[in-house]
C-alpha atoms as a PDB file:
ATOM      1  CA  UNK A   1       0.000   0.000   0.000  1.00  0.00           C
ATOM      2  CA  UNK A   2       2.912   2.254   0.754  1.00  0.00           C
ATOM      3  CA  UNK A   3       4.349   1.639  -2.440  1.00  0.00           C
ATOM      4  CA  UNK A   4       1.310   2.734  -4.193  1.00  0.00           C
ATOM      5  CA  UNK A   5       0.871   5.675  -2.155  1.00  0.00           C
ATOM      6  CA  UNK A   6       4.163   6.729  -2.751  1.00  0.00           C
ATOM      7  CA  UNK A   7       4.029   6.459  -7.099  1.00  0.00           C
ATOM      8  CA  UNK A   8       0.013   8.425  -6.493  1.00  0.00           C
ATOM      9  CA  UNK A   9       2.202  11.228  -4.564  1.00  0.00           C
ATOM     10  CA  UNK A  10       4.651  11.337  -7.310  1.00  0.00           C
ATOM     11  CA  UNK A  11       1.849  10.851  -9.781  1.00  0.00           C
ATOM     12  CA  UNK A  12       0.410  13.927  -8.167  1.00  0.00           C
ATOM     13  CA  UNK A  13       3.964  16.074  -8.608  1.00  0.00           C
ATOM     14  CA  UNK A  14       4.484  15.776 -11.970  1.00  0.00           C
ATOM     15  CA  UNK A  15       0.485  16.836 -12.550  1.00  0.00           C
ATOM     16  CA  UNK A  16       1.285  19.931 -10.842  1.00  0.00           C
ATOM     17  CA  UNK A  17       4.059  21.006 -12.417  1.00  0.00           C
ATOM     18  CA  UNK A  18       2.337  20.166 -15.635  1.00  0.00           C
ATOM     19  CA  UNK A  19      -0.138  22.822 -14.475  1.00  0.00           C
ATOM     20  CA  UNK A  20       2.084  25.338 -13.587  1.00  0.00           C
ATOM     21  CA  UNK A  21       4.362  24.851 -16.731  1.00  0.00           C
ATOM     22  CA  UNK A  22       1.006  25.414 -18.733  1.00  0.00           C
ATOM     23  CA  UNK A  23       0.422  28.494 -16.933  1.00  0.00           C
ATOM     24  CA  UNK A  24       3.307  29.981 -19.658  1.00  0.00           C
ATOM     25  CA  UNK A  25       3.199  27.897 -22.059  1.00  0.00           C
ATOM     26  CA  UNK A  26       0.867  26.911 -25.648  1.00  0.00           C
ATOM     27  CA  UNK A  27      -1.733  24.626 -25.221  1.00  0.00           C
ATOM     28  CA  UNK A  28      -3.116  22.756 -28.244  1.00  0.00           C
ATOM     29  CA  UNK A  29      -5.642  20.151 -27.727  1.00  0.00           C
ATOM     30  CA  UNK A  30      -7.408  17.321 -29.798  1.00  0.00           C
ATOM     31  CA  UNK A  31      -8.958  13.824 -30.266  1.00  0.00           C
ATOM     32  CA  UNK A  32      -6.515  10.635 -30.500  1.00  0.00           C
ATOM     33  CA  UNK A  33      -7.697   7.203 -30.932  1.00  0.00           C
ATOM     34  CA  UNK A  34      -6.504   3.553 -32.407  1.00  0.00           C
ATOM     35  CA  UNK A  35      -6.356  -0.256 -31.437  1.00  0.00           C
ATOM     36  CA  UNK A  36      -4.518  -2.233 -28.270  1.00  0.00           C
ATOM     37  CA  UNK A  37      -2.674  -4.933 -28.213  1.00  0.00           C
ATOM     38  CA  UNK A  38      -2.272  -6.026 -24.384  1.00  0.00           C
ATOM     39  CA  UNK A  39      -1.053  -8.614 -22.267  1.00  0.00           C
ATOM     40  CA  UNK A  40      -0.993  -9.289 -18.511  1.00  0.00           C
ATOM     41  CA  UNK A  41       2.491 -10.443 -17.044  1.00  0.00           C
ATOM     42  CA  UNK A  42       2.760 -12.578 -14.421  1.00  0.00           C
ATOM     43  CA  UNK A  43       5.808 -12.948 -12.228  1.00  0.00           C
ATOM     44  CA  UNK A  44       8.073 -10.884 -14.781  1.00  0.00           C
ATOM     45  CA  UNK A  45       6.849 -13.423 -17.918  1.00  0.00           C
ATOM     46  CA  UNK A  46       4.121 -13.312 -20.418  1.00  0.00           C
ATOM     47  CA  UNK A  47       2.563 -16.820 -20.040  1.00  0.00           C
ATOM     48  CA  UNK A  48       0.199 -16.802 -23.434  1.00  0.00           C
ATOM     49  CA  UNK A  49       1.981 -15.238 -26.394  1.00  0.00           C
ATOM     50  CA  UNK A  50      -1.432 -13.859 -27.862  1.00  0.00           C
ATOM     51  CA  UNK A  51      -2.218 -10.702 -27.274  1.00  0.00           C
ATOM     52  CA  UNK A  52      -5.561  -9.154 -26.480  1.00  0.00           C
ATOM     53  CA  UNK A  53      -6.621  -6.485 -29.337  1.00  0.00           C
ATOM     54  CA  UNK A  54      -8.322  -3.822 -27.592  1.00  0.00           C
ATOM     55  CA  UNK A  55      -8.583   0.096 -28.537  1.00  0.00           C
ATOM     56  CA  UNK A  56      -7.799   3.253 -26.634  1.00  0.00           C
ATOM     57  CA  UNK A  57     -10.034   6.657 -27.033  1.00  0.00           C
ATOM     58  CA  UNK A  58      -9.818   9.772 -25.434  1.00  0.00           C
ATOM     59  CA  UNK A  59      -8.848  14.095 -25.509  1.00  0.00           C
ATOM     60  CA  UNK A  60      -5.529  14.774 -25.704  1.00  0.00           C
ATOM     61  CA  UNK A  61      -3.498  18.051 -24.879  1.00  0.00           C
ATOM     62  CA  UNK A  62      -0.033  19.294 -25.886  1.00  0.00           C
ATOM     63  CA  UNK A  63       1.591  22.349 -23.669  1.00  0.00           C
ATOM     64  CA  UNK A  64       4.464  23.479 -25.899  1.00  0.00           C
ATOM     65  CA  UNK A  65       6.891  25.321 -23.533  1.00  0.00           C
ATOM     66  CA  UNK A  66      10.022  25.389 -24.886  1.00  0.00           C
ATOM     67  CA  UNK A  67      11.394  24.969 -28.648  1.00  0.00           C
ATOM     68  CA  UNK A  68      10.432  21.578 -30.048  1.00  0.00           C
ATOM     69  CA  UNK A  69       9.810  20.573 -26.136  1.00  0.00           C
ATOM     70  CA  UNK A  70       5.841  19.694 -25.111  1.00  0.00           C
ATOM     71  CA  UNK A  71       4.486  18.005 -22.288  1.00  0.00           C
ATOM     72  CA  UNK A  72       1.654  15.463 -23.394  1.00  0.00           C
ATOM     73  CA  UNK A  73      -1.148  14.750 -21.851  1.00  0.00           C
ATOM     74  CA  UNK A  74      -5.079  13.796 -21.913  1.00  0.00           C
ATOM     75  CA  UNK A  75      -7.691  11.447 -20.773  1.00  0.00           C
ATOM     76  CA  UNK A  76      -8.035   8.537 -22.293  1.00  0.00           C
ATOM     77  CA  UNK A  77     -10.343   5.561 -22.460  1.00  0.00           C
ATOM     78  CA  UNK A  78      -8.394   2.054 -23.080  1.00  0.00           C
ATOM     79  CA  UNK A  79      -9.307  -1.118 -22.936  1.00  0.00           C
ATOM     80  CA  UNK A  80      -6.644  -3.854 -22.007  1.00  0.00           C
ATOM     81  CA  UNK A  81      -6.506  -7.397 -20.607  1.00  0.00           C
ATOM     82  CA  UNK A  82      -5.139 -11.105 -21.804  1.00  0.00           C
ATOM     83  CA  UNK A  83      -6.159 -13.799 -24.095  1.00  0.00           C
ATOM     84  CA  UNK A  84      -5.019 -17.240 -23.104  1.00  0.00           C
ATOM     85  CA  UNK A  85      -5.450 -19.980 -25.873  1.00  0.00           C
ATOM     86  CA  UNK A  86      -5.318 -23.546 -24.764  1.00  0.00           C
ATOM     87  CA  UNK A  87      -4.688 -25.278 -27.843  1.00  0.00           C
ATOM     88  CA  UNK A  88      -4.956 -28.723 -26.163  1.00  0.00           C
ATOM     89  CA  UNK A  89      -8.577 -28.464 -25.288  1.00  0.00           C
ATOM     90  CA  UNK A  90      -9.548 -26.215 -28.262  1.00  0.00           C
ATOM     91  CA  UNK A  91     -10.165 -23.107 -25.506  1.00  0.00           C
ATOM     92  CA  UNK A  92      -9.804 -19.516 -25.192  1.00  0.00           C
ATOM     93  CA  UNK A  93     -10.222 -17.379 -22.340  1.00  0.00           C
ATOM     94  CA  UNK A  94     -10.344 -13.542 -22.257  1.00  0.00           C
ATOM     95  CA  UNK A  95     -10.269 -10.845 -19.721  1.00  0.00           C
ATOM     96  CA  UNK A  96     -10.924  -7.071 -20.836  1.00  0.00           C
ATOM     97  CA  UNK A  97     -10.223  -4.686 -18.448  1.00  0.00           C
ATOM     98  CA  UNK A  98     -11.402  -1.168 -18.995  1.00  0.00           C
ATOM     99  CA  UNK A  99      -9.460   2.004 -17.331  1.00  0.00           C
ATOM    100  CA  UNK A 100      -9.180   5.878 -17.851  1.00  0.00           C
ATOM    101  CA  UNK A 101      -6.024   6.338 -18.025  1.00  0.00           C
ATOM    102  CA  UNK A 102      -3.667   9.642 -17.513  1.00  0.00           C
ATOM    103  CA  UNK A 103      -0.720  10.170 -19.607  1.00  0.00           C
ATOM    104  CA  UNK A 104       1.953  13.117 -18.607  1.00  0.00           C
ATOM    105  CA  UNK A 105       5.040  12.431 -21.798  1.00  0.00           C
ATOM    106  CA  UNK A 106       7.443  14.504 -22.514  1.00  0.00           C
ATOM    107  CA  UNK A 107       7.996  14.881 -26.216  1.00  0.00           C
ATOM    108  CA  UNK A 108      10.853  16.201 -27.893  1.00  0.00           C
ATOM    109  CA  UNK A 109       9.976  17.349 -31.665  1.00  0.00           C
ATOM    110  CA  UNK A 110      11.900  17.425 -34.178  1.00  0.00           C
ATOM    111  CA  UNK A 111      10.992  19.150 -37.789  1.00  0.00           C
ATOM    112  CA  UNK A 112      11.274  17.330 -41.180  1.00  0.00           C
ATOM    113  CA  UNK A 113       9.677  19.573 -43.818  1.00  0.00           C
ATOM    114  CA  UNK A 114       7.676  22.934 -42.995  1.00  0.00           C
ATOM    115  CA  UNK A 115       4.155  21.395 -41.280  1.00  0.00           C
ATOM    116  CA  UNK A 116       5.814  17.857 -40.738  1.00  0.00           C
ATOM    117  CA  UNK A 117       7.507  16.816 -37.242  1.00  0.00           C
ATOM    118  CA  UNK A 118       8.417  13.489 -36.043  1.00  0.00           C
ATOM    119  CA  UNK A 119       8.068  13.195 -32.411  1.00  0.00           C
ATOM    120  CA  UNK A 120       9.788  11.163 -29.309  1.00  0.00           C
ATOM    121  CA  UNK A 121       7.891  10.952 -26.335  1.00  0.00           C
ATOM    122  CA  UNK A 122       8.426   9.247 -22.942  1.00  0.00           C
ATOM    123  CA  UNK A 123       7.130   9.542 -18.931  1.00  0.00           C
ATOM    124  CA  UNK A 124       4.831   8.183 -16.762  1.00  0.00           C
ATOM    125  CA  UNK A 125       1.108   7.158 -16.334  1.00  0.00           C
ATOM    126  CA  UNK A 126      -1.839   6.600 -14.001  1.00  0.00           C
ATOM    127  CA  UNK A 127      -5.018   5.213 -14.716  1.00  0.00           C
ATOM    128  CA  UNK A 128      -7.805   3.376 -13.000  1.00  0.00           C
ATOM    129  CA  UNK A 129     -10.202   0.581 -13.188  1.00  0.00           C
ATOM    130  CA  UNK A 130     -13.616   1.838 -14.382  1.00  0.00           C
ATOM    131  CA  UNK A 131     -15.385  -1.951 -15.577  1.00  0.00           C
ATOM    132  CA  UNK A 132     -14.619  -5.346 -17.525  1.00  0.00           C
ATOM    133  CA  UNK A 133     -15.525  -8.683 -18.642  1.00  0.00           C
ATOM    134  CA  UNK A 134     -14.849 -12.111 -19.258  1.00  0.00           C
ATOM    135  CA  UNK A 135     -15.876 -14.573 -22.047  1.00  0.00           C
ATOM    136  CA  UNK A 136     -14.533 -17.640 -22.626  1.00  0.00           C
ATOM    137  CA  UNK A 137     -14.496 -20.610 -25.544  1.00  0.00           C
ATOM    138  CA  UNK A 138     -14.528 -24.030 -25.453  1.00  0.00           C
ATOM    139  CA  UNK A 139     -14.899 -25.586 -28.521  1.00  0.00           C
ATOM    140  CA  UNK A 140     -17.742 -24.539 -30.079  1.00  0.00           C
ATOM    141  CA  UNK A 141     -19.486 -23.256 -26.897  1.00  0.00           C
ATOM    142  CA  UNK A 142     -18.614 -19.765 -25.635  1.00  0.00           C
ATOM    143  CA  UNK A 143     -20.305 -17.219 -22.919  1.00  0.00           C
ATOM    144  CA  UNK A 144     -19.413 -13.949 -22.509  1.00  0.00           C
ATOM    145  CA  UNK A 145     -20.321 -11.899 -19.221  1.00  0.00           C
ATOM    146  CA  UNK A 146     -20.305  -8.183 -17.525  1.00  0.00           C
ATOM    147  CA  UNK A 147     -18.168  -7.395 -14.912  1.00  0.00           C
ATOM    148  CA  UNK A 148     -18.811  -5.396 -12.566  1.00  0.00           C
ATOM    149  CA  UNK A 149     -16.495  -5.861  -9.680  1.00  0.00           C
ATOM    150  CA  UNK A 150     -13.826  -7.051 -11.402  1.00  0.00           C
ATOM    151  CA  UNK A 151     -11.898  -4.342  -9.647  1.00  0.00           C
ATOM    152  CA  UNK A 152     -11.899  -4.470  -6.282  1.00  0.00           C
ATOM    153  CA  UNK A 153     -10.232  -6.187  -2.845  1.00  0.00           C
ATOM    154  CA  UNK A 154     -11.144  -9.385  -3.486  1.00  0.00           C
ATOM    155  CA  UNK A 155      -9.355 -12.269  -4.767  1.00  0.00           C
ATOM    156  CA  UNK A 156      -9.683 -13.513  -8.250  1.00  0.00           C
ATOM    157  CA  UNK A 157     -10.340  -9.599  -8.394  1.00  0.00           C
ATOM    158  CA  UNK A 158      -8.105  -6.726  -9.683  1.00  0.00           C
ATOM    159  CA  UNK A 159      -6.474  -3.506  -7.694  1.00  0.00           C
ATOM    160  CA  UNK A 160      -7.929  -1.029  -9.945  1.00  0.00           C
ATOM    161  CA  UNK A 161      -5.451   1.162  -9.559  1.00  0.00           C
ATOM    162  CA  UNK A 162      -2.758   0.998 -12.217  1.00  0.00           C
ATOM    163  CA  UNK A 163       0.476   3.173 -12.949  1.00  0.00           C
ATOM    164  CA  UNK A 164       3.623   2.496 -15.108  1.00  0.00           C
ATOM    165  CA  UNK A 165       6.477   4.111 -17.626  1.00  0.00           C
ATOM    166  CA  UNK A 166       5.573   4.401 -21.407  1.00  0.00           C
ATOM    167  CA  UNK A 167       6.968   5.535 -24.474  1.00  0.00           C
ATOM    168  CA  UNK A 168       6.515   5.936 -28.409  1.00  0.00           C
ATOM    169  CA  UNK A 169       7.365   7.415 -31.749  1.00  0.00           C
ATOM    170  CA  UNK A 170       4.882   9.424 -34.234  1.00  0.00           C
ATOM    171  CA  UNK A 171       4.457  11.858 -36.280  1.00  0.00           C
ATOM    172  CA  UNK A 172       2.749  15.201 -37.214  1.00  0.00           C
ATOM    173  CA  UNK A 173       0.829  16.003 -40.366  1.00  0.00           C
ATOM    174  CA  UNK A 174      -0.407  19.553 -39.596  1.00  0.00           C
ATOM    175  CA  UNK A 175      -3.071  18.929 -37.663  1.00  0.00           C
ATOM    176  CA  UNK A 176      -2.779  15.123 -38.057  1.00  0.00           C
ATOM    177  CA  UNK A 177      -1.299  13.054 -36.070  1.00  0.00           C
ATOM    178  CA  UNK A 178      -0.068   9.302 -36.011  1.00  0.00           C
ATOM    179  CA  UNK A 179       1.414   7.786 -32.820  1.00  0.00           C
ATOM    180  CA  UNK A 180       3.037   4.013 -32.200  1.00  0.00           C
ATOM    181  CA  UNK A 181       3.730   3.623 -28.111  1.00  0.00           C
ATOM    182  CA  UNK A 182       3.733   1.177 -25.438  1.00  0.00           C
ATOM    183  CA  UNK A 183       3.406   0.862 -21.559  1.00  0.00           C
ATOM    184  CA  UNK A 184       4.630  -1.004 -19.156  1.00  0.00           C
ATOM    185  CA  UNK A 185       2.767  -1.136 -16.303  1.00  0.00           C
ATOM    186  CA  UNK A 186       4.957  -1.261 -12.500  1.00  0.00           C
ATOM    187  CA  UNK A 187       2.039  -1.530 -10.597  1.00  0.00           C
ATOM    188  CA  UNK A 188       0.884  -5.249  -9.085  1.00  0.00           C
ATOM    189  CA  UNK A 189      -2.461  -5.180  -9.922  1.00  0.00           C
ATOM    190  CA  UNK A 190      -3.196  -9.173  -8.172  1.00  0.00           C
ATOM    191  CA  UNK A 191      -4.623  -9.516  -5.033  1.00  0.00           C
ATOM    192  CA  UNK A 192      -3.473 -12.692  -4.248  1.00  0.00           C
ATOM    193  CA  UNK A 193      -0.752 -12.897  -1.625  1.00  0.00           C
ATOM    194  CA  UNK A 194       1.626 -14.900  -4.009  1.00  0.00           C
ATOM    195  CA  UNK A 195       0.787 -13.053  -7.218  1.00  0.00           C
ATOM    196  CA  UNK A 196       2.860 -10.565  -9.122  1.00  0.00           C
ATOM    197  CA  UNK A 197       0.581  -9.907 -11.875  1.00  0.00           C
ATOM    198  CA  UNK A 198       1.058  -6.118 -14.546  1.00  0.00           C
ATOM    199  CA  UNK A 199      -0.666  -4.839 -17.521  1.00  0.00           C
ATOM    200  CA  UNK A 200       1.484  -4.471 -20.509  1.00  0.00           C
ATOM    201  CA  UNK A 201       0.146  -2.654 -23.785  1.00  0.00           C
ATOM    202  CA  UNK A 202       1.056  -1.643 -27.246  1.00  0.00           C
ATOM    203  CA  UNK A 203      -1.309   1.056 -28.915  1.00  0.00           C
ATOM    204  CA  UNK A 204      -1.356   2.515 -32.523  1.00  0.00           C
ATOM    205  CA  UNK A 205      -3.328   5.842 -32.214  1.00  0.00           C
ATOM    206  CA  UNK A 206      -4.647   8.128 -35.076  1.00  0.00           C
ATOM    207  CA  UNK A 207      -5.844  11.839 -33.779  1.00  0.00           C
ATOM    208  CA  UNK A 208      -6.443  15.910 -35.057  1.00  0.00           C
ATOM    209  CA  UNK A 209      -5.820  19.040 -33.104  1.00  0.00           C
ATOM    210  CA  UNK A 210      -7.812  21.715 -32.740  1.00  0.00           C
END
């Protein structure tokens, strides 16, 4: 618990001086959106090699404070999880876990031709369990069902809070934008006393600013 409190409280730092950079700085915001592809990882390995395909949607903002420097952020609506395929019994099991999730990047930008910029970006995130579900297939059968509490204190439940380092490479168009990232989640999200269990997720996002 203290370790969690401890990345919220740093969480918390870098928000505020996001705020107070933005105080003197351009702000330019817009729409991003694009597909998932997300794993769980438990004890430090990826046990199923398939990846969930989810999709991420949310606002996002860019504060432009120094030359070809912005901090990136937004709020963002992504959907992650694990597929496990049991090829021996013909099965497949899925978990989608849905959080809003809290970027704060910093981007470095550099220019290509007038109107076109590729950007780096890299830094932390937050987000939080909001809802899920669970289907699973065996052999021809399959059921798929709601979630509710799949976030909660519980075992066989989730910690629904979630936090972790990401980073990615895209592009601007003008107002366009193209972005190829991926986090890595440091948070245990398991409840169970002997699990070590942390989301892991590659996104390819298409967005416009304003």
């Amino acid at each position: 618990m203290n370790e969690i409190m401890n990345k919220m409280r740093l969480i918390a730092v870098v928000a505020f001086l996001a705020v107070v950079t933005a105080v003197s700085a351009q702000v330019s915001l817009g729409i991003k959106g694009g597909m998932n592809l997300s794993n769980l990882v438990y004890d430090d390995e990826v046990d199923d090699k398939n990846p969930k395909i989810g999709f991420n949607i949310g606002l996002a903002a860019d504060v432009d404070f120094a030359p070809n420097v912005a901090l990136q952020t937004g709020l963002f609506f992504s959907t992650k999880g694990s597929k496990l395929v049991v090829d021996e019994i013909d099965a497949e099991f899925t978990e989608n876990l849905m959080y809003l999730q809290l970027p704060v990047h910093i981007a470095y930008k550099v220019d290509v031709t007038p109107g076109t910029r590729v950007v780096f970006h890299a830094g932390p995130y937050a987000a939080y369990g909001v809802g899920g579900s669970r289907e699973a297939k065996v052999g021809n059968l399959s059921g798929e069902w709601d979630v509710d509490d799949i976030f909660g204190d519980a075992n066989g439940q989730y910690k629904p809070f979630d936090a972790g380092l990401g980073l990615g490479v895209g592009a601007e168009f003008g107002a366009f934008l193209v972005d190829l990232g991926w986090d890595m989640g440091l948070v245990d999200i398991s409840n169970w006393d002997n699990g070590n269990v942390k989301n892991q997720n590659a996104y390819l996002s298409v967005g416009y600013k304003f």
